[in-house]
Protein backbone atom coordinates (compact mmCIF):
# COMPACT_ATOMS: atom_id res chain seq x y z
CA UNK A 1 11.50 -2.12 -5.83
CA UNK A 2 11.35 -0.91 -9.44
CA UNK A 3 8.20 0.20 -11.02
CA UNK A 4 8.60 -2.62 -13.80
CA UNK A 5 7.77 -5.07 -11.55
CA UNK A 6 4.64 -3.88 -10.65
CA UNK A 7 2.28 -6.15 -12.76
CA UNK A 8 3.78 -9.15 -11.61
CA UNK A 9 3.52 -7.90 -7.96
CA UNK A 10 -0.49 -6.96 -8.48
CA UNK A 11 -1.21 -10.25 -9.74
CA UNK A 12 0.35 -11.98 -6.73
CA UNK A 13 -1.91 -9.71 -4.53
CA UNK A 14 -5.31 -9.96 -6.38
CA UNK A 15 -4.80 -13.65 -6.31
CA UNK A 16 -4.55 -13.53 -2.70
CA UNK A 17 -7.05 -10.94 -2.20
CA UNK A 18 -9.56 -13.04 -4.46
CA UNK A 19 -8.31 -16.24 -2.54
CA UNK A 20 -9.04 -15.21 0.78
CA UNK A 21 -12.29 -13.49 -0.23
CA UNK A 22 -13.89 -16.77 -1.79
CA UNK A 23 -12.07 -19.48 0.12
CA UNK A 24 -14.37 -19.79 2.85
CA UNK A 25 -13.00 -21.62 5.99
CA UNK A 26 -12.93 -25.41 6.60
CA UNK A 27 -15.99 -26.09 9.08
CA UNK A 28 -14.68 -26.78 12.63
CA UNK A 29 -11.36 -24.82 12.14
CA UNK A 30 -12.58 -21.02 12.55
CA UNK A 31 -9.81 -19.71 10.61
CA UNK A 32 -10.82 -15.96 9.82
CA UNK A 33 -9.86 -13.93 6.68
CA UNK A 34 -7.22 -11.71 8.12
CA UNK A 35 -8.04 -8.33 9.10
CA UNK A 36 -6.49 -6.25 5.85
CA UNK A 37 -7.49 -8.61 3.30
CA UNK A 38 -10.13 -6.18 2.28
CA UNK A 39 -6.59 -3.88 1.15
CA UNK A 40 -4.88 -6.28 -1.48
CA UNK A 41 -4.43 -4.88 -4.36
CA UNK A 42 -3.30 -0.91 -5.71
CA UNK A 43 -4.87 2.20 -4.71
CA UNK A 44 -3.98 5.89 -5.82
CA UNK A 45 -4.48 9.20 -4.32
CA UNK A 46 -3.47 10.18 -1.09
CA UNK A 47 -0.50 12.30 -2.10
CA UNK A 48 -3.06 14.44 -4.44
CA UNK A 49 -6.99 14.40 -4.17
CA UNK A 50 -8.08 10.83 -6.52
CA UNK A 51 -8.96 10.78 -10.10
CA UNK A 52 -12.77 10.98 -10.48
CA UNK A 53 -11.91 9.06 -14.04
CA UNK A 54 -9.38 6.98 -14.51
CA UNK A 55 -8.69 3.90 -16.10
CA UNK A 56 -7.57 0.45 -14.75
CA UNK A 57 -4.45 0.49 -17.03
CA UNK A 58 -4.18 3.99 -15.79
CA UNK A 59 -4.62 3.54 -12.03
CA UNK A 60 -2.07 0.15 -12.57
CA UNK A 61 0.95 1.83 -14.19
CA UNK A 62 1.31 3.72 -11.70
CA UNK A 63 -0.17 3.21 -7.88
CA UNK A 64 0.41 5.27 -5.01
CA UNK A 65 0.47 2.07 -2.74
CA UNK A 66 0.53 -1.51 -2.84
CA UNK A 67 -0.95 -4.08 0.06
CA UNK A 68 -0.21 -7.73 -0.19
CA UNK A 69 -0.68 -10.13 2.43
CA UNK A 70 3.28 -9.39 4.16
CA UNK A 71 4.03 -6.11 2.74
CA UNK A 72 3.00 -2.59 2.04
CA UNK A 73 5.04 -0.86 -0.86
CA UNK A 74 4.91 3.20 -1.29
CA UNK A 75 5.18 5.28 -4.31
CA UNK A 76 7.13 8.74 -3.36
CA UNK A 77 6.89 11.77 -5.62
CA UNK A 78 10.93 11.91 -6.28
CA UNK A 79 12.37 8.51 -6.30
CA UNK A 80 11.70 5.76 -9.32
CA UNK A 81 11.36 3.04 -6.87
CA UNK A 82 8.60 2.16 -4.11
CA UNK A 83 9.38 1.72 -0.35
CA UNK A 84 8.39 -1.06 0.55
CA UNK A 85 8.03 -2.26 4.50
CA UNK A 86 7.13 -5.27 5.65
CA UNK A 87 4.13 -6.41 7.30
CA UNK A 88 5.23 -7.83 11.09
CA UNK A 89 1.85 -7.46 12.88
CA UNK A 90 -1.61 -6.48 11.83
CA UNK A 91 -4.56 -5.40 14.48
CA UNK A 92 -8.54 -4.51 13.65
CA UNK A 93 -8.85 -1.26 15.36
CA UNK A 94 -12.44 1.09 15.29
CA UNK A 95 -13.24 1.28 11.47
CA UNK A 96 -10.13 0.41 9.90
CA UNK A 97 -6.52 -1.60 10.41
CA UNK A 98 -3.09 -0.81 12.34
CA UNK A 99 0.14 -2.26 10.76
CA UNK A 100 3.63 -2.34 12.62
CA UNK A 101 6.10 -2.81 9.95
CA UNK A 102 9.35 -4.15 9.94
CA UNK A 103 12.25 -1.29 9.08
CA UNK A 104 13.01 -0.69 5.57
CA UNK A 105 14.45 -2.88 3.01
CA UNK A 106 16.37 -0.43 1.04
CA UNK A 107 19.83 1.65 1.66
CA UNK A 108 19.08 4.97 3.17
CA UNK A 109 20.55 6.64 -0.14
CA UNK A 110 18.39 7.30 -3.17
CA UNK A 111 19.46 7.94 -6.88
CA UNK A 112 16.38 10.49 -7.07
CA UNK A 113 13.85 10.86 -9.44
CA UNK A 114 15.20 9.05 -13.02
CA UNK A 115 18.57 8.74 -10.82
CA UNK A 116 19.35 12.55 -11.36
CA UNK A 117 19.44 12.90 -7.59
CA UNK A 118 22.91 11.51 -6.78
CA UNK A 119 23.31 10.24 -3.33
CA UNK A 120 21.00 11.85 -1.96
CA UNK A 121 19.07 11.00 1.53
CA UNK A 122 16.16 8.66 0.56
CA UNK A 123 12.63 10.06 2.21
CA UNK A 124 11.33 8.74 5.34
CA UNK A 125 10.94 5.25 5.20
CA UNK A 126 7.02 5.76 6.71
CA UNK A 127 3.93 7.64 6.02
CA UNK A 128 4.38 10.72 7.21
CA UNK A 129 2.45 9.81 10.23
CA UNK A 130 3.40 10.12 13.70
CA UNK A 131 5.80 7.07 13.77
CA UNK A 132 7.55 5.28 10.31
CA UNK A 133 7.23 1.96 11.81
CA UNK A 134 3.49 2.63 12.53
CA UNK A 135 0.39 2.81 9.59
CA UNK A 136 -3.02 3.18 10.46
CA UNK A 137 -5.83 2.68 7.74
CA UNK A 138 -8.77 3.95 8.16
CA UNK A 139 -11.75 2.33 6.05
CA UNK A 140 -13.95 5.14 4.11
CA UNK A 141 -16.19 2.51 2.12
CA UNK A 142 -15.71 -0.01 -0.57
CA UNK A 143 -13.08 1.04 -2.36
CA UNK A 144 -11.99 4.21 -0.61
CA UNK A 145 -9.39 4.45 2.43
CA UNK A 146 -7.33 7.19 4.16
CA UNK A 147 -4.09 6.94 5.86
CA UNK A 148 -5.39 9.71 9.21
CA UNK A 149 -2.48 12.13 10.83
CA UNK A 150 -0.07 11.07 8.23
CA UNK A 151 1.38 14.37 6.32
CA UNK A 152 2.68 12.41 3.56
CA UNK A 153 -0.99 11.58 2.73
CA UNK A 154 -3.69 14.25 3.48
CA UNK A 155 -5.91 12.77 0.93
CA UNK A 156 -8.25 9.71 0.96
CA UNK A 157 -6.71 6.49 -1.37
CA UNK A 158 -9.37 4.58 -3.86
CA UNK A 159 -8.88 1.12 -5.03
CA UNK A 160 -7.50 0.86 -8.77
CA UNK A 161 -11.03 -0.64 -10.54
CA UNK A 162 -10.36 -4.08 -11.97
CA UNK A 163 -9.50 -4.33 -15.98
């Protein structure tokens, strides 16, 4: 997915996020909120330590990962475009959320970073954690998440503040 469509892409999931925050559930149905609505939106860090200061334009241009409602999309270092895996089951677990995702949607080549790669091998289509197909997310507070035993992402993620 190219970086250009990344506004269009955040508004889709802040609309959902702020959707299933304030729509509160018919009475009699007991549908909850699901369990990783509280991760819609863009968050940075992870990759390097997060910004003490930064703005939301900033944070926005530029996350280190997405969460919508179906998929999770991943910014990596050397390529122009995110990974992006699709959500196929979601659990609660102690303090956080486990996600099994679908395999990836892209070709296992990668043009690189500004396509001066070549063919080359894209990265691995996870987190860095034990398995690609596997993403635990561990809640740290509010606005502040880490991704634990996953290489790729030794530092905690905070949410990108709102405009």
């Amino acid at each position: 997915m190219h970086r250009a469509l990344i506004p269009a892409l955040l508004a889709v999931a802040l609309a959902g996020s702020a959707a299933a925050q304030s729509t509160p559930a018919p009475a009699g149905q007991g549908q909850a909120a699901l369990p990783h609505a509280f991760l819609y939106g863009a968050w940075t860090g992870g990759i390097f330590p997060p910004p003490v200061t930064l703005t939301a334009q900033e944070c926005l241009a530029a996350p280190t990962v997405i969460f919508t409602r179906d998929a999770v999309l991943r910014a990596s270092p050397t390529d122009v475009t995110y990974q992006q895996r699709l959500v196929e089951t979601v659990r609660a677990v102690a303090g956080g959320v486990e996600f099994r995702l679908s395999q990836p949607l892209q070709s296992p080549m990668s043009g690189g970073a500004f396509g001066l790669g070549g063919s080359v091998q894209a990265p691995e289509p996870g987190f860095g954690c034990g398995s690609p197909d596997l993403l635990r997310v561990q809640k740290r507070g509010d606005d502040q998440i880490a991704f634990p035993n996953c290489r790729e992402f030794p530092y905690p993620l905070v949410r990108c503040p709102a405009r």
